[in-house]
C-alpha atoms as a PDB file:
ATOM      1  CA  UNK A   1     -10.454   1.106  -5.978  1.00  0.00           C
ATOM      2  CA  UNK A   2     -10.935   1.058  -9.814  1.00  0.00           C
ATOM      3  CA  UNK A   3      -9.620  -1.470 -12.110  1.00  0.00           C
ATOM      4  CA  UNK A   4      -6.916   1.193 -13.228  1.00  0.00           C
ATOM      5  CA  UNK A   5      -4.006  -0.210 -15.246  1.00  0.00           C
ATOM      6  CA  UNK A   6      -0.694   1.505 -13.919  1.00  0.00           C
ATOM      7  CA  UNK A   7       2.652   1.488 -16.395  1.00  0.00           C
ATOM      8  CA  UNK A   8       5.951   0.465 -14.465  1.00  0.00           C
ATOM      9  CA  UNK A   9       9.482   0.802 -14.868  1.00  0.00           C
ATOM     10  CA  UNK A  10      11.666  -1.904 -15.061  1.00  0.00           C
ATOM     11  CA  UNK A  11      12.551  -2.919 -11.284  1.00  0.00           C
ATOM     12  CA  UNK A  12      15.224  -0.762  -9.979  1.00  0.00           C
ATOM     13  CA  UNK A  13      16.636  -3.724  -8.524  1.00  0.00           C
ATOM     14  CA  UNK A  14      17.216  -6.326 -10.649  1.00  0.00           C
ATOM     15  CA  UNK A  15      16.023  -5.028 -13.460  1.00  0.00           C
ATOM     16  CA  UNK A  16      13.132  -7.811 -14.094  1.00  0.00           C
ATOM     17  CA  UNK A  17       9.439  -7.096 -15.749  1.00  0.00           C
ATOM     18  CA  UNK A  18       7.346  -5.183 -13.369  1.00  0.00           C
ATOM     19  CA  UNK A  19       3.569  -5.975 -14.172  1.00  0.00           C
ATOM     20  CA  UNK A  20       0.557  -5.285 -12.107  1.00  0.00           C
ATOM     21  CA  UNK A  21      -1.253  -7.391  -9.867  1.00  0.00           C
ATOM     22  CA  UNK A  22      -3.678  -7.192  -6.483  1.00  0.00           C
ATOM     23  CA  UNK A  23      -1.882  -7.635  -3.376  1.00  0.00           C
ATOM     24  CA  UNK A  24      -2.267  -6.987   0.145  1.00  0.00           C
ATOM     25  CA  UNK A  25      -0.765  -4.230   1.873  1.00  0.00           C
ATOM     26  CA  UNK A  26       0.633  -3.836   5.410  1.00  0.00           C
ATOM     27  CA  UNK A  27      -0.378  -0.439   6.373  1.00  0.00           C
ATOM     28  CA  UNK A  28       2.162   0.639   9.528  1.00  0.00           C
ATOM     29  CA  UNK A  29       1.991   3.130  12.028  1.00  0.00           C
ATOM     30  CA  UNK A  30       5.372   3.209  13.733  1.00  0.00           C
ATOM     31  CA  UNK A  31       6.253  -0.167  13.680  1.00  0.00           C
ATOM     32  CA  UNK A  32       2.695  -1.377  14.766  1.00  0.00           C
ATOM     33  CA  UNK A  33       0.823  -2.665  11.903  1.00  0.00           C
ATOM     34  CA  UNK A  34      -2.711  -0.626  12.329  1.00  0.00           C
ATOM     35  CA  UNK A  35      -4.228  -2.246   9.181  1.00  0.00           C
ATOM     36  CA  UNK A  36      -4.346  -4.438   6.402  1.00  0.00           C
ATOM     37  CA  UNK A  37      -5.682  -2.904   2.845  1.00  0.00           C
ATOM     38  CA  UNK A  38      -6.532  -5.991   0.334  1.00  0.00           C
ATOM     39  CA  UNK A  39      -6.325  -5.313  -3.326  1.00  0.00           C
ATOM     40  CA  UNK A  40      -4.408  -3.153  -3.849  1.00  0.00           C
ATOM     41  CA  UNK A  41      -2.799  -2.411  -7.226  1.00  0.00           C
ATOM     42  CA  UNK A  42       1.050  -2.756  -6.949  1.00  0.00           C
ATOM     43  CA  UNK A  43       3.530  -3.163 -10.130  1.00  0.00           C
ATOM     44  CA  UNK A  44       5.170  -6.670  -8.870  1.00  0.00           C
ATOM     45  CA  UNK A  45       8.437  -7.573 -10.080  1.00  0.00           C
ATOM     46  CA  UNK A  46       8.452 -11.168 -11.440  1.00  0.00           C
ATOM     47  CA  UNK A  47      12.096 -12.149 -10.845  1.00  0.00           C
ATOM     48  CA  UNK A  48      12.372 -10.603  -7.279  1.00  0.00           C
ATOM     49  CA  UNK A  49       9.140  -9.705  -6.134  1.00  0.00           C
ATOM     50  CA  UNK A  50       9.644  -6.286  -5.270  1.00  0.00           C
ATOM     51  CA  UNK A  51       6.943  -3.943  -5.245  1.00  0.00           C
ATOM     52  CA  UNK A  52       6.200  -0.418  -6.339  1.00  0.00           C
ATOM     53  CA  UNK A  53       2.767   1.717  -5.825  1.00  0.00           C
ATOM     54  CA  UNK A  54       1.425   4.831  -7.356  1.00  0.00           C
ATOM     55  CA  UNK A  55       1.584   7.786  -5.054  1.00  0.00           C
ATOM     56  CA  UNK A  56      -2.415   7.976  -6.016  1.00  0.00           C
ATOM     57  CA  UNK A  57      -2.798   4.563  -4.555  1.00  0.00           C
ATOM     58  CA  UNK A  58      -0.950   5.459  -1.537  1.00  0.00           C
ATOM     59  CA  UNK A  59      -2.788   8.619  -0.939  1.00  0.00           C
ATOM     60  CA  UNK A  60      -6.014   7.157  -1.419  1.00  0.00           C
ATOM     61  CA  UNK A  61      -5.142   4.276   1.572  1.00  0.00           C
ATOM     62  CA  UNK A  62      -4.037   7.296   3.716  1.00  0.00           C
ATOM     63  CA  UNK A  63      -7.520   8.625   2.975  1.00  0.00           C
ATOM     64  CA  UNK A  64      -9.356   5.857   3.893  1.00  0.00           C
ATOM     65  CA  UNK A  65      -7.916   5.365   7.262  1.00  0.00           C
ATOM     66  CA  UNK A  66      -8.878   8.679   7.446  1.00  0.00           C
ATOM     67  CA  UNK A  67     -12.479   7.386   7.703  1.00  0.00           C
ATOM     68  CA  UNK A  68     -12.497   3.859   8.569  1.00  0.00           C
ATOM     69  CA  UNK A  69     -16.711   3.333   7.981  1.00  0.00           C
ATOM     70  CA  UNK A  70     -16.103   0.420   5.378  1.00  0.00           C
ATOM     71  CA  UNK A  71     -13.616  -1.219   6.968  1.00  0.00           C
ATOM     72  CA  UNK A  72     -14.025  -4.759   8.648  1.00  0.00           C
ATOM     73  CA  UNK A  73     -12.417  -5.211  11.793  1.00  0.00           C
ATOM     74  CA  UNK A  74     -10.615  -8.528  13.396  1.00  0.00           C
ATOM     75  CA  UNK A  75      -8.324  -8.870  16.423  1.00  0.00           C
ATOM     76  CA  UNK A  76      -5.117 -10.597  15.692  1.00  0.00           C
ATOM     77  CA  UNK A  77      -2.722 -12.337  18.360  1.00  0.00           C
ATOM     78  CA  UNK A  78       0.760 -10.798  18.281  1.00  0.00           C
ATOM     79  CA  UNK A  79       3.662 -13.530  19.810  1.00  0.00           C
ATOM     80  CA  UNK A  80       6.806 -13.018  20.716  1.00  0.00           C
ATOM     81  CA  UNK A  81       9.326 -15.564  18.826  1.00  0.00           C
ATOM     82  CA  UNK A  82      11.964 -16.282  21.106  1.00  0.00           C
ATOM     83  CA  UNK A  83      15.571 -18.240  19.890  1.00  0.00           C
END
């Protein structure tokens, strides 16, 4: 993805600075994680840690699941806690 600066709100939550930064993002189908998409631009609160993406952002993940050919592949090992 480009090096696109996004402007943020303040965070509709606590109302703390929302700046931009790379994260990783769970990307769910269901409730089964199916991947993992790594930098990804985010606005990231700084008091609560909230985070908001750009429906372009979002779009663009959906698109490249679409057509996984650059994507790496690992397999993870899912446990059950248990109290």
């Amino acid at each position: 993805m480009a090096k696109t600066k996004y402007k943020y709100d303040d965070c509709t939550y606590c109302g703390g600075r929302v700046k931009e930064r790379r994260v990783q993002k769970p990307c769910f189908w269901g409730d089964k994680m199916v991947a993992l998409a790594n930098k990804v631009p985010a606005g990231v609160c700084e008091q609560c840690g909230e985070r908001y993406y750009k429906a372009a952002v979002l779009k663009r993940i959906e698109a490249e699941l679409k057509t996984p050919r650059r994507a790496r592949e690992i397999r993870l090992l899912v446990i059950e806690y248990a109290a």
